[in-house]
Protein backbone atom coordinates (compact mmCIF):
# COMPACT_ATOMS: atom_id res chain seq x y z
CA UNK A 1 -10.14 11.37 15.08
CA UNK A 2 -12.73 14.52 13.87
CA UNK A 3 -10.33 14.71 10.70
CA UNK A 4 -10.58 10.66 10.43
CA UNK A 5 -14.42 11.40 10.43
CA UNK A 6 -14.31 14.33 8.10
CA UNK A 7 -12.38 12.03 5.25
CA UNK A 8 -14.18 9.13 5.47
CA UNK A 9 -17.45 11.79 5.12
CA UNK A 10 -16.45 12.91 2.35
CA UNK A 11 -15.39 9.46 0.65
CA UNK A 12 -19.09 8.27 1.63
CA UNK A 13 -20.49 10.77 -0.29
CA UNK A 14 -18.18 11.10 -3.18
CA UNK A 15 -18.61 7.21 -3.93
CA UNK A 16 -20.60 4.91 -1.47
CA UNK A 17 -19.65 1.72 -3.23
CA UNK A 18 -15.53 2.41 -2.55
CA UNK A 19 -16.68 3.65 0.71
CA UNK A 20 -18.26 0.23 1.05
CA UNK A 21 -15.32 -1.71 0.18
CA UNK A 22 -13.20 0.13 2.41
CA UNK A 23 -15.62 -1.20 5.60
CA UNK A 24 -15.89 -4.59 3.73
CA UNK A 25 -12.02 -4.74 3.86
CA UNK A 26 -12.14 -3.43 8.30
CA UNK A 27 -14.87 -6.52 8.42
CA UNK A 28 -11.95 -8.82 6.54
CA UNK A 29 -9.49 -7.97 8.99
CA UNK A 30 -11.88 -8.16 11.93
CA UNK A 31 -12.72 -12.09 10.64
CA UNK A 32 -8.64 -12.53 9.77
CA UNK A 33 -8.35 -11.82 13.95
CA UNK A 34 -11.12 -13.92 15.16
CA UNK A 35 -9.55 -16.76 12.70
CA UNK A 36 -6.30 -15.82 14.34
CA UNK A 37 -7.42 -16.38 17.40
CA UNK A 38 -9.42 -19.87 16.94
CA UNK A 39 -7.40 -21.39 14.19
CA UNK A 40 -3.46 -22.04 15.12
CA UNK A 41 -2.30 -22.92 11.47
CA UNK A 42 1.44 -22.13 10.58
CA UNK A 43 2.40 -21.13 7.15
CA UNK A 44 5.76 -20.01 6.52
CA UNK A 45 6.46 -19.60 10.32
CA UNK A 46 3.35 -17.33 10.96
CA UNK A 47 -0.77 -17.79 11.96
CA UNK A 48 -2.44 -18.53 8.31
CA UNK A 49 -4.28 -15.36 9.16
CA UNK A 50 -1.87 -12.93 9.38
CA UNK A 51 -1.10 -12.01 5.85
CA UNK A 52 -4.77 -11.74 5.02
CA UNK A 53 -5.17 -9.25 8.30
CA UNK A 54 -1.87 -7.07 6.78
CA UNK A 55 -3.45 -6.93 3.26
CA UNK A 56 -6.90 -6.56 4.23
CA UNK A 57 -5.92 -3.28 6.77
CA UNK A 58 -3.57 -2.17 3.91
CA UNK A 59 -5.96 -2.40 1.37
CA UNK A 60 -8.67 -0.30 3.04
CA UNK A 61 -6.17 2.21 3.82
CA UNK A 62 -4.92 2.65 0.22
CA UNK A 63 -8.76 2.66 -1.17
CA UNK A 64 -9.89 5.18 1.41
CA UNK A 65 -6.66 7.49 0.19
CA UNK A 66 -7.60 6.98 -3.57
CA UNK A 67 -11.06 7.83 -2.74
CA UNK A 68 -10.07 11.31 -0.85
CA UNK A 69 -7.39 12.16 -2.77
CA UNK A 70 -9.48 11.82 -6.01
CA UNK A 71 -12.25 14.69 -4.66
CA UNK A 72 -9.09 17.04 -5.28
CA UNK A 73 -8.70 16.39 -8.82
CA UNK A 74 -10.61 18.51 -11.52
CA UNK A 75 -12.19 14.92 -13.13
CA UNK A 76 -15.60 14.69 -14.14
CA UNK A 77 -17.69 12.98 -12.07
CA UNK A 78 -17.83 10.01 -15.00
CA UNK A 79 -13.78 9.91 -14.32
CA UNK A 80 -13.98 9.79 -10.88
CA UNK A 81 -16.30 7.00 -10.41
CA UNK A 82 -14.53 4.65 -13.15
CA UNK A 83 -11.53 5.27 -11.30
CA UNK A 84 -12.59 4.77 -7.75
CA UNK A 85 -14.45 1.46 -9.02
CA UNK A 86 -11.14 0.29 -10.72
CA UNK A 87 -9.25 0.78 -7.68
CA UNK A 88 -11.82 -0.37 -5.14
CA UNK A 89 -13.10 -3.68 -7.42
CA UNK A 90 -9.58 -5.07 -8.38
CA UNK A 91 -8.15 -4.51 -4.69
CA UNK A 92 -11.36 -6.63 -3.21
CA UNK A 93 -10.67 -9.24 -5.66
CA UNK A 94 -7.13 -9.48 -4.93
CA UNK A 95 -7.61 -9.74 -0.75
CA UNK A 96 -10.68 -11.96 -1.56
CA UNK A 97 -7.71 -14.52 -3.62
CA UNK A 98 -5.43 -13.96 -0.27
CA UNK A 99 -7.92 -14.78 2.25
CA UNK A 100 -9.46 -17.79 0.04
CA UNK A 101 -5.82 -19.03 -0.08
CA UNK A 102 -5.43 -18.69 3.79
CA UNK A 103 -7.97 -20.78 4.77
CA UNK A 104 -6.84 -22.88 2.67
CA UNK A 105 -3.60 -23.15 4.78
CA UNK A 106 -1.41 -22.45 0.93
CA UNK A 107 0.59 -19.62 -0.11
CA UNK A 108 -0.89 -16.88 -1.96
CA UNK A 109 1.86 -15.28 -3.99
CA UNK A 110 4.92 -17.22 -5.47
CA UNK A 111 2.97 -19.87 -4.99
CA UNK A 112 3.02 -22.06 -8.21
CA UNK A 113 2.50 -25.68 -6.62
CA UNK A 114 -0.40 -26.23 -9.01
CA UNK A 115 -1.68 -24.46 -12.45
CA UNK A 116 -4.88 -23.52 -10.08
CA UNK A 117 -2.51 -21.60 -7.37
CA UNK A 118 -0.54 -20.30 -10.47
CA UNK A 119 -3.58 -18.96 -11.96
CA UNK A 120 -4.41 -17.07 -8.86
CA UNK A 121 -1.16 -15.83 -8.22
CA UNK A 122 -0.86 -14.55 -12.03
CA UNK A 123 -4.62 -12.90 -11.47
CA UNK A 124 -3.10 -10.89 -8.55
CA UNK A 125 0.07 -9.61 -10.71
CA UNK A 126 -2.98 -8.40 -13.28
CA UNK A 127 -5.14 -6.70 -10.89
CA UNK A 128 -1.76 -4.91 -9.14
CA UNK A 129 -0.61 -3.83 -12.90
CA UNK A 130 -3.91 -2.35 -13.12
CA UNK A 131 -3.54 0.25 -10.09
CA UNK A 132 0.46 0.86 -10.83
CA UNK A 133 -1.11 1.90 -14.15
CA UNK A 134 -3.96 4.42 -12.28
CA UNK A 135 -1.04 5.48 -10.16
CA UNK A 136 1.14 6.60 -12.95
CA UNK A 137 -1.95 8.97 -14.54
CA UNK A 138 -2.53 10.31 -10.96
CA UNK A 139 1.40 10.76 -11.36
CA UNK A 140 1.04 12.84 -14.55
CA UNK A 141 -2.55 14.41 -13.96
CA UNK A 142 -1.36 15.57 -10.34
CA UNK A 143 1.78 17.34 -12.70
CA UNK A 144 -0.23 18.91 -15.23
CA UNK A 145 -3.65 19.80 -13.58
CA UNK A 146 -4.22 22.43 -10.16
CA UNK A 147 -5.76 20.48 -7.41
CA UNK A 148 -8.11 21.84 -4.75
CA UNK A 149 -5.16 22.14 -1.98
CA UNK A 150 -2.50 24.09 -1.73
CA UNK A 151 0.56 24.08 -3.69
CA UNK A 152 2.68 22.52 -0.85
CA UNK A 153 0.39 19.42 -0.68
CA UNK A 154 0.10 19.23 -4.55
CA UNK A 155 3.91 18.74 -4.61
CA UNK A 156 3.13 16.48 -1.79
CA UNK A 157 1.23 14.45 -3.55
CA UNK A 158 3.39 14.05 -6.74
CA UNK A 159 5.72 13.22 -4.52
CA UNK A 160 3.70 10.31 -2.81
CA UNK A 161 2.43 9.06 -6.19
CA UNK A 162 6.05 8.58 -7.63
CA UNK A 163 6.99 7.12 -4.60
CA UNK A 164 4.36 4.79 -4.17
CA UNK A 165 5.23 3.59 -8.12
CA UNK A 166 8.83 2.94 -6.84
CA UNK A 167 6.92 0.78 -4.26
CA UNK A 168 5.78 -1.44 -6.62
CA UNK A 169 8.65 -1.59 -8.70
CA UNK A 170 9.97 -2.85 -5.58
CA UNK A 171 7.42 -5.65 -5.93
CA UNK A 172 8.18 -6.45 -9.14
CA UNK A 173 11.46 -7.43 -7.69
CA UNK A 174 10.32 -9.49 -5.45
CA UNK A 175 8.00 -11.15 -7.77
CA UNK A 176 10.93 -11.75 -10.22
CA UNK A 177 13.10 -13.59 -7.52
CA UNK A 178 9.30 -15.39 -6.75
CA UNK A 179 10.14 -14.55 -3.11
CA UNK A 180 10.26 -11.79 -0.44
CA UNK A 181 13.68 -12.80 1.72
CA UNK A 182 17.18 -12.75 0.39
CA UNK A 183 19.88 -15.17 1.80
CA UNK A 184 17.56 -17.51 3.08
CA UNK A 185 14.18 -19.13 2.00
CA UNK A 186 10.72 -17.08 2.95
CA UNK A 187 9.23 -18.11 6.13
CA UNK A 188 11.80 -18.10 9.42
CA UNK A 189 12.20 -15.83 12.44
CA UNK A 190 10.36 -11.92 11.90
CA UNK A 191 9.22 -9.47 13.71
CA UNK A 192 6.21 -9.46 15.35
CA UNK A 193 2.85 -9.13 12.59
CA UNK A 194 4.41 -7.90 9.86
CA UNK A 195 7.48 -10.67 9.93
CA UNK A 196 10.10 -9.41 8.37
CA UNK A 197 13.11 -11.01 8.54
CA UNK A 198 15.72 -10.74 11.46
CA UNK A 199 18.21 -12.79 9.55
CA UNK A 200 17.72 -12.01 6.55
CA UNK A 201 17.18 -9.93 3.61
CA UNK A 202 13.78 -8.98 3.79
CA UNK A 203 12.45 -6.41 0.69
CA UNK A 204 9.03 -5.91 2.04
CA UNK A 205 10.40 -3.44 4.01
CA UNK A 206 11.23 -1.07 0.83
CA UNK A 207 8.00 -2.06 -0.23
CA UNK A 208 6.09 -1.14 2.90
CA UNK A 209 7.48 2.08 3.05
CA UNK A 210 7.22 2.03 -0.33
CA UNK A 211 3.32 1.77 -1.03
CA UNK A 212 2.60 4.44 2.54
CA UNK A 213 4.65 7.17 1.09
CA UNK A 214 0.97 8.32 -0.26
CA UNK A 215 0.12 8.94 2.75
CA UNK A 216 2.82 9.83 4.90
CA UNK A 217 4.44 12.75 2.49
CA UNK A 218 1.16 14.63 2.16
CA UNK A 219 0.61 14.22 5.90
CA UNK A 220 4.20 16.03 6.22
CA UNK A 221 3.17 18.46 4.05
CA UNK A 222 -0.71 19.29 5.99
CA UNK A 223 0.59 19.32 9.01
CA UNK A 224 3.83 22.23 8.11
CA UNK A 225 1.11 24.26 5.93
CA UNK A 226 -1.44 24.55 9.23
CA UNK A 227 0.65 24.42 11.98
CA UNK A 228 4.31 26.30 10.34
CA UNK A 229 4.07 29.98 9.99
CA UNK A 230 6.78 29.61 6.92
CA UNK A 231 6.52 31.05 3.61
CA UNK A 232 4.82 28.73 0.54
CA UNK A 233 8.16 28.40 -1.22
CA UNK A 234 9.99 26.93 2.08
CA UNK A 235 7.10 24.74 2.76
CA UNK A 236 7.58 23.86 -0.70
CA UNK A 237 11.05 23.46 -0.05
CA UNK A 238 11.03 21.08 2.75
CA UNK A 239 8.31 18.69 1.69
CA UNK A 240 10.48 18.15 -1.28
CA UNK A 241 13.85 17.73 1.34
CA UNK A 242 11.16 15.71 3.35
CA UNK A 243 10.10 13.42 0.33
CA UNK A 244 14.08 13.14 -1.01
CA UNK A 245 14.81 11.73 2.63
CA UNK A 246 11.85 9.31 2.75
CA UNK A 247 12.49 7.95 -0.63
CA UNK A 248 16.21 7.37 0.59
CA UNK A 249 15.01 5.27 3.15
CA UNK A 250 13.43 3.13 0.97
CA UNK A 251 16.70 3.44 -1.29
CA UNK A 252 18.54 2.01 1.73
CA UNK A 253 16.05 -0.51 2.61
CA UNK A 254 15.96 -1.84 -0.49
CA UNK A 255 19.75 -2.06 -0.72
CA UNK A 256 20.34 -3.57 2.78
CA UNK A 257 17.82 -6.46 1.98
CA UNK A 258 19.69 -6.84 -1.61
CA UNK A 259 22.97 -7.60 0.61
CA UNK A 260 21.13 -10.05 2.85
CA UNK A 261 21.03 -7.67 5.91
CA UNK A 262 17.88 -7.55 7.87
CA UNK A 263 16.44 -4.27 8.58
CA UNK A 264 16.46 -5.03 12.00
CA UNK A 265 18.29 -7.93 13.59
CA UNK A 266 17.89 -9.81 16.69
């Protein structure tokens, strides 16, 4: 919790107005679990308010890592703040079209019913392209520049960023079939909150793990540089074993839902 604190300090003071779209996306999903709790509308076998909740808690958790991991870069300050407002401005906009179309009780992506709903959806494929395209020059800029952490969590993070790119390749896919489930329509029996498919295909799952690798591969590689006595080059060494393994899983994810198997079935 101290470290929480100690991040979220630090994004506050690098750039208040991300930092404020990162607590206007925790008030989102506050208001997506009231309206989960008072309104009992079912779209594609789930509360109207659940998508908005996963997208809203996403979002702020992707935001608050751009804003963090950007205070490591050697960017002018100029840089830094068109970048943060890039990320921070195009991701509100985007959960702002997905909890307008919740309460409307309609689908927000592959959702083509009318040129309006197309128009949205096609706004939310721009805004996406936008960050894939940050994320590729954090890709090369965390390749050719030295960051302000050690080189264990540099490799870390080129590690995450490529990753998180194959993430939304991954939505790209899903966007080109115009659904999320394979073998069966979208919508059906899921697991609990995040709903994805028990009998099905589901490739959200690739993409979930997909989009967290950001985080979750430089966490690896934090917690072996403080807490490992190892040498640099074998901490080197196994966050790059570490981020092989974790992009396999979302090689076999990905494949698994291509075949029509569910990730987990019950």
């Amino acid at each position: 919790m101290k470290y929480i604190k100690q991040i979220f300090s630090i994004i506050k003071k690098s750039s208040p107005i991300l930092y404020g779209i990162v607590i206007t996306h925790l008030f989102f999903a506050l208001g997506c679990i009231i309206g989960f709790i008072i309104d009992d509308r079912i779209l594609m076998g789930v509360n109207v308010w659940i998508k908005p909740l996963k997208f809203s808690i996403s979002g702020a958790v992707y935001i608050a890592t751009v804003g963090y991991l950007i205070t490591l870069y050697p960017y002018s300050k100029i840089k830094k703040n068109i970048i943060n407002n890039i990320v921070s401005w195009t991701l509100l906009i985007e959960i702002g079209i997905i909890i307008y179309q919740a309460s409307r009780g309609v689908k927000s992506h592959y959702n083509e019913s009318s040129l309006f709903d197309a128009l949205l959806f096609a706004a939310m494929g721009i805004l996406i392209a936008i960050n894939v395209l940050i994320m590729i020059l954090f890709i090369f800029d965390s390749i050719r520049l030295k960051l302000k952490v050690k080189k264990p969590v540099q490799s870390a993070i080129i590690m995450g960023w490529i990753i998180i790119v194959l993430g939304s390749w991954v939505g790209g896919q899903m966007i080109s079939q115009m659904s999320h489930n394979v073998g069966i329509a979208d919508g059906g029996e899921g697991l609990p909150l995040v709903n994805w498919s028990t009998v099905a295909g589901d490739l959200r799952i690739a993409h979930f793990f997909g989009l967290h690798g950001i985080q979750i591969i430089p966490l690896f590689a934090v917690v072996i540089s403080k807490k490992m006595n190892i040498a640099p080059k074998n901490q080197i060494s196994a966050v790059i074993f570490f981020g092989l393994l974790y992009a396999a899983l979302i090689g076999f994810t990905f494949y698994q839902a291509k075949q029509g198997i569910p990730f987990i079935r019950l």
